[in-house]
N, C-alpha and C. Protein backbone atom coordinates (compact mmCIF):
# COMPACT_ATOMS: atom_id res chain seq x y z
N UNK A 1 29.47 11.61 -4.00
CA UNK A 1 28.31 11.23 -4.80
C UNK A 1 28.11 9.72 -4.75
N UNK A 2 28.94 8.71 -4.86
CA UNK A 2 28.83 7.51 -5.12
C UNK A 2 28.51 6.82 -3.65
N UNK A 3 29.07 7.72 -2.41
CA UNK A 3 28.95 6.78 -1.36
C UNK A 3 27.62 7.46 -0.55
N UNK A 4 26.79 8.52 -1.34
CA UNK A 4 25.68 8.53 -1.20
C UNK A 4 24.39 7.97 -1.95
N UNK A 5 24.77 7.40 -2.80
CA UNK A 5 24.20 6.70 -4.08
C UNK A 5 23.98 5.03 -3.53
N UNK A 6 25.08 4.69 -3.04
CA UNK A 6 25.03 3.44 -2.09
C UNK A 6 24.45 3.63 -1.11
N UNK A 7 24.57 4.35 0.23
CA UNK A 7 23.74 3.97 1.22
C UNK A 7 22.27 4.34 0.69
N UNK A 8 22.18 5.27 -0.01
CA UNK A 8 20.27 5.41 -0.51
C UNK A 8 19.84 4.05 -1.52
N UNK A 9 20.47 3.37 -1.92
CA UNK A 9 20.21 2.37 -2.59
C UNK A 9 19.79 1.24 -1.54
N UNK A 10 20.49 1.39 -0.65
CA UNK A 10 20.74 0.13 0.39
C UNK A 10 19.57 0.80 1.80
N UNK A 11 19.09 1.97 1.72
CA UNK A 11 18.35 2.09 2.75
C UNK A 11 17.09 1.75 1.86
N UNK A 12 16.80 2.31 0.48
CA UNK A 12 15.76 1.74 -0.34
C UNK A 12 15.26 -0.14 -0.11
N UNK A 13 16.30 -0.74 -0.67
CA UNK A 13 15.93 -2.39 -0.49
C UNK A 13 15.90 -2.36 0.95
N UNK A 14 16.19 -1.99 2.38
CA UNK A 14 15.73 -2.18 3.86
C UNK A 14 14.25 -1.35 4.13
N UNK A 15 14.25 -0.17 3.34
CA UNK A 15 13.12 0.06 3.41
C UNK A 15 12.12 -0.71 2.71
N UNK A 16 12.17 -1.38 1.55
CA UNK A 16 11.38 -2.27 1.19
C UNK A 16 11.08 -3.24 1.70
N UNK A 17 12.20 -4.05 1.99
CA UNK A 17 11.86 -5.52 2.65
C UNK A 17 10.93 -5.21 4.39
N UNK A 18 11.05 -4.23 4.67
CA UNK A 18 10.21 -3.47 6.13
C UNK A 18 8.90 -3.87 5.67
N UNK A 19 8.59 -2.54 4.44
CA UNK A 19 7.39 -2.18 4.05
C UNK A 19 6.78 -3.62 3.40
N UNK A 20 7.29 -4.71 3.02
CA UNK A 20 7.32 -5.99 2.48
C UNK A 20 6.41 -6.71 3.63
N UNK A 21 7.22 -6.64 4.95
CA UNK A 21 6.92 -7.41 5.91
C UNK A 21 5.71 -6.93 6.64
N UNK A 22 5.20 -5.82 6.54
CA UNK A 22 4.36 -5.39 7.50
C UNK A 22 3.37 -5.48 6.51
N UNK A 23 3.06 -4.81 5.62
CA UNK A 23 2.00 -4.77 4.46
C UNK A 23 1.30 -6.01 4.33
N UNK A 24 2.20 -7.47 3.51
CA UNK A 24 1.86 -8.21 2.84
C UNK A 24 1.47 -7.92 1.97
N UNK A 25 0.53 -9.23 2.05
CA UNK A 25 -0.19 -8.92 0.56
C UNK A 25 -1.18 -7.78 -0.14
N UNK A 26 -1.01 -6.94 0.68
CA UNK A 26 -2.30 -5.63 0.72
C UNK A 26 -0.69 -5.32 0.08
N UNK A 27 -0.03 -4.81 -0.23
CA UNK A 27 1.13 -4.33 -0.90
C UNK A 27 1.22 -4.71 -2.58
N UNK A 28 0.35 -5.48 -2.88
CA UNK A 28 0.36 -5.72 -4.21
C UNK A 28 -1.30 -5.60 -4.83
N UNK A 29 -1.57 -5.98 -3.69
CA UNK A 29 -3.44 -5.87 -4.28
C UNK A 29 -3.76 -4.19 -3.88
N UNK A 30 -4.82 -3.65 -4.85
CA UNK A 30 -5.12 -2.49 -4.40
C UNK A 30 -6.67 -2.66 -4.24
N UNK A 31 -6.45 -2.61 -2.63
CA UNK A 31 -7.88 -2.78 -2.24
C UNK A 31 -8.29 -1.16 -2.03
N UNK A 32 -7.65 -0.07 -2.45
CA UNK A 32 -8.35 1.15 -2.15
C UNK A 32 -8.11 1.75 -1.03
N UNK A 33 -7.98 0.87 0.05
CA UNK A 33 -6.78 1.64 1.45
C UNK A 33 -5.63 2.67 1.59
N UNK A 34 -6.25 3.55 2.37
CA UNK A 34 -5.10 4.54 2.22
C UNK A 34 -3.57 4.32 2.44
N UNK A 35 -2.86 4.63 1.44
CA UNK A 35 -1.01 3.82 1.95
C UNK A 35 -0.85 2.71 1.38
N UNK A 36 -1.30 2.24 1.00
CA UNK A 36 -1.45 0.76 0.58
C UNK A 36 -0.25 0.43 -0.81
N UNK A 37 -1.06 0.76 -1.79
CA UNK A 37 -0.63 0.59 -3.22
C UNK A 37 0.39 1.58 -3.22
N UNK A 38 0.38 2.68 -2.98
CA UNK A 38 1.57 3.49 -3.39
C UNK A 38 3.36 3.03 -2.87
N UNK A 39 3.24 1.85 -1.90
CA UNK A 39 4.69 1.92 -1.70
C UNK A 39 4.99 0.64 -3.14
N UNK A 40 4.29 -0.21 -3.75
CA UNK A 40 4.40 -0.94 -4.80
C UNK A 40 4.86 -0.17 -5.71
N UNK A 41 5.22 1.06 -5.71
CA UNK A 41 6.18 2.11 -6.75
C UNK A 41 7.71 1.61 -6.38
N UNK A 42 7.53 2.01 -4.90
CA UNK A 42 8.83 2.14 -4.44
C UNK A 42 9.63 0.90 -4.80
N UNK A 43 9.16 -0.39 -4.09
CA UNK A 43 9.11 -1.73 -4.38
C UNK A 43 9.69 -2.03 -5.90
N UNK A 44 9.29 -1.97 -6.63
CA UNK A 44 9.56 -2.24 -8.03
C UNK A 44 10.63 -0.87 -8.59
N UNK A 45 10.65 -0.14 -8.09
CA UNK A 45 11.79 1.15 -8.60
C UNK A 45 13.41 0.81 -7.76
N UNK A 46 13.25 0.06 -6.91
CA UNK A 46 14.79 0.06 -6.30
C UNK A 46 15.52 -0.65 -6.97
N UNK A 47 15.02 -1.82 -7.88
CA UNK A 47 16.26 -2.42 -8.90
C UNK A 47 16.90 -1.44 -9.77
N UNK A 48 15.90 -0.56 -10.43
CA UNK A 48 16.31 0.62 -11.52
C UNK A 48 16.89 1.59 -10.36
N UNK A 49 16.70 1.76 -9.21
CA UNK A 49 17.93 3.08 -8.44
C UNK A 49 19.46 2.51 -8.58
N UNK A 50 19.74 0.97 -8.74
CA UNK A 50 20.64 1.09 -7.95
C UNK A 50 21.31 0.78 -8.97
N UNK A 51 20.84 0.38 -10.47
CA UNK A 51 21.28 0.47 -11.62
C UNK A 51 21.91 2.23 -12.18
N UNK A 52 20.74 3.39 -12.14
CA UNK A 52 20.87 3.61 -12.36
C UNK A 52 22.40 4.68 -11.92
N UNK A 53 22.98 5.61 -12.77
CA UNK A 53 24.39 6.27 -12.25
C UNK A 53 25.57 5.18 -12.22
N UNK A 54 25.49 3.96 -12.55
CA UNK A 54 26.47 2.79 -12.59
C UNK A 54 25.68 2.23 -11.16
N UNK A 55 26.49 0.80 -11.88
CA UNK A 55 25.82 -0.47 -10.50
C UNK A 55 26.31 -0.41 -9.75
N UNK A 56 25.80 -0.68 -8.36
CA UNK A 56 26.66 -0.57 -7.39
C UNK A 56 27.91 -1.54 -7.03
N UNK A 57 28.02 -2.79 -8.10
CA UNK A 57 29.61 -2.89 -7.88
C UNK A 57 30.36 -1.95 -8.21
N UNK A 58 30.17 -1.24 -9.89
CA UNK A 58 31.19 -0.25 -10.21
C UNK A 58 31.44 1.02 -8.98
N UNK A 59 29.90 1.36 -8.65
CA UNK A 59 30.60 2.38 -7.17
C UNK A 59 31.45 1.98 -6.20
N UNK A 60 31.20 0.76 -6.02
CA UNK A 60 31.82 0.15 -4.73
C UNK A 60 33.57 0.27 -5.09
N UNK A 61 33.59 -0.54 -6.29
CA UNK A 61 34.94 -0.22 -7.16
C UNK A 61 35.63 1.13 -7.04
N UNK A 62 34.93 1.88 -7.29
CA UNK A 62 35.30 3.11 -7.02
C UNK A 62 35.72 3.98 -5.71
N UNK A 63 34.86 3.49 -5.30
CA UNK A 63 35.16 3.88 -3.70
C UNK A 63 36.32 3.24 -2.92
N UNK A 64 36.26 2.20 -3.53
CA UNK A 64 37.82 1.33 -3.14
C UNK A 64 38.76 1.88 -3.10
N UNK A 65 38.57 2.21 -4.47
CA UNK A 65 39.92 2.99 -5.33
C UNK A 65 40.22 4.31 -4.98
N UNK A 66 39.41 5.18 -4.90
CA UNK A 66 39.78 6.70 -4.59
C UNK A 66 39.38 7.32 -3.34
N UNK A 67 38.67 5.90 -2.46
CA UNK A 67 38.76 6.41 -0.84
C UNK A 67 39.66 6.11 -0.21
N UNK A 68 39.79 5.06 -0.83
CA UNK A 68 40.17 3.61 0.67
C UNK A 68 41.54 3.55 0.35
N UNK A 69 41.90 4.25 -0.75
CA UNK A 69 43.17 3.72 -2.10
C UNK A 69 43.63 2.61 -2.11
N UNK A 70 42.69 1.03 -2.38
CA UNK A 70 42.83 0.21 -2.75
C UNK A 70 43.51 0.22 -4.33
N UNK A 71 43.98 -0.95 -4.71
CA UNK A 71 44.87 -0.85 -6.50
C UNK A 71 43.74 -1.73 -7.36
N UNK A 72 43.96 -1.01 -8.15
CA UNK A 72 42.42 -1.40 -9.38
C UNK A 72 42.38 -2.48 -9.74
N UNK A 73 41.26 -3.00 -9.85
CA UNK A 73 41.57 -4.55 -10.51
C UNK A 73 41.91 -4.90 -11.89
N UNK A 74 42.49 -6.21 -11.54
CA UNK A 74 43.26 -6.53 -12.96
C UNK A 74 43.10 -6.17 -14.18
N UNK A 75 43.59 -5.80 -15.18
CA UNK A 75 43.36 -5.41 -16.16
C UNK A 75 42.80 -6.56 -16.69
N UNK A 76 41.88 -6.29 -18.68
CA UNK A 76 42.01 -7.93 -18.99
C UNK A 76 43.08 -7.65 -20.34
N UNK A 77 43.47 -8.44 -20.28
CA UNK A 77 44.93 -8.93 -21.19
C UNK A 77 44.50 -9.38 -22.41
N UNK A 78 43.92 -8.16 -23.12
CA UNK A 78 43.30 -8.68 -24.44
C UNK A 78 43.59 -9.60 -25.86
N UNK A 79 45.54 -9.46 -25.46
CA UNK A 79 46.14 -10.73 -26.47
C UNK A 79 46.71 -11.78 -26.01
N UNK A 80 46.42 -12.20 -24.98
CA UNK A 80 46.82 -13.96 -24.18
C UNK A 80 45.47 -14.74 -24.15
N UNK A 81 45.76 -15.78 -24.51
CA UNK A 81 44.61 -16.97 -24.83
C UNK A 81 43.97 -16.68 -23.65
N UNK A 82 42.63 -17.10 -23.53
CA UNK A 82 41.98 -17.05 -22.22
C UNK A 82 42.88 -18.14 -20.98
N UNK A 83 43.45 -19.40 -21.30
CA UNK A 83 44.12 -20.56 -20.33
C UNK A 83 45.60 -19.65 -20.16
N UNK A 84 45.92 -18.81 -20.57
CA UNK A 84 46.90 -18.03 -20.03
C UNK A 84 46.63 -16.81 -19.57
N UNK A 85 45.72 -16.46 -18.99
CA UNK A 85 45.45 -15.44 -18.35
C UNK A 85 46.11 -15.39 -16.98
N UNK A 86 46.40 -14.63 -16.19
CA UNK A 86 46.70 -14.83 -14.95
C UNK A 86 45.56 -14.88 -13.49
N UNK A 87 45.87 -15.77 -12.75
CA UNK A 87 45.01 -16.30 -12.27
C UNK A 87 45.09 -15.17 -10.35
């Protein structure tokens, strides 16, 4: 689930920045052209995809952890001063 959640997130922003480059500014203005205005959904919805289901650091985190079996990151050490934390 998560390492399909990432690449559709990440083909979303390549598909945007495409549809970005070829469009222009007809991508924000709606001059009534067919195709036009409707990818300005898409455009503005890929920040909320990749939020939504956790961000894609926490997936990435995850995937670390229970693919790759990387070791989790540091805990935080909720009773040592912050200047004694470990670095």
């Amino acid at each position: 689930m998560s390492m399909a959640k990432l690449a559709g997130t990440n083909n979303m922003i390549r598909l945007g920045n495409f549809v970005s480059m070829v469009l222009g500014p007809k991508l924000v203005a709606d001059s009534g052209e067919w195709g036009t205005y409707a990818w300005n959904q898409l455009i503005l919805g890929t920040p909320g995809g990749r939020i939504a289901g956790g961000s894609d650091e926490v997936m990435r985190n995850i995937v670390g952890e229970r693919v790759l079996g990387l070791p989790k990151d540091a805990g935080i050490d909720s009773k040592s001063p912050f200047n004694e934390l470990k670095k």
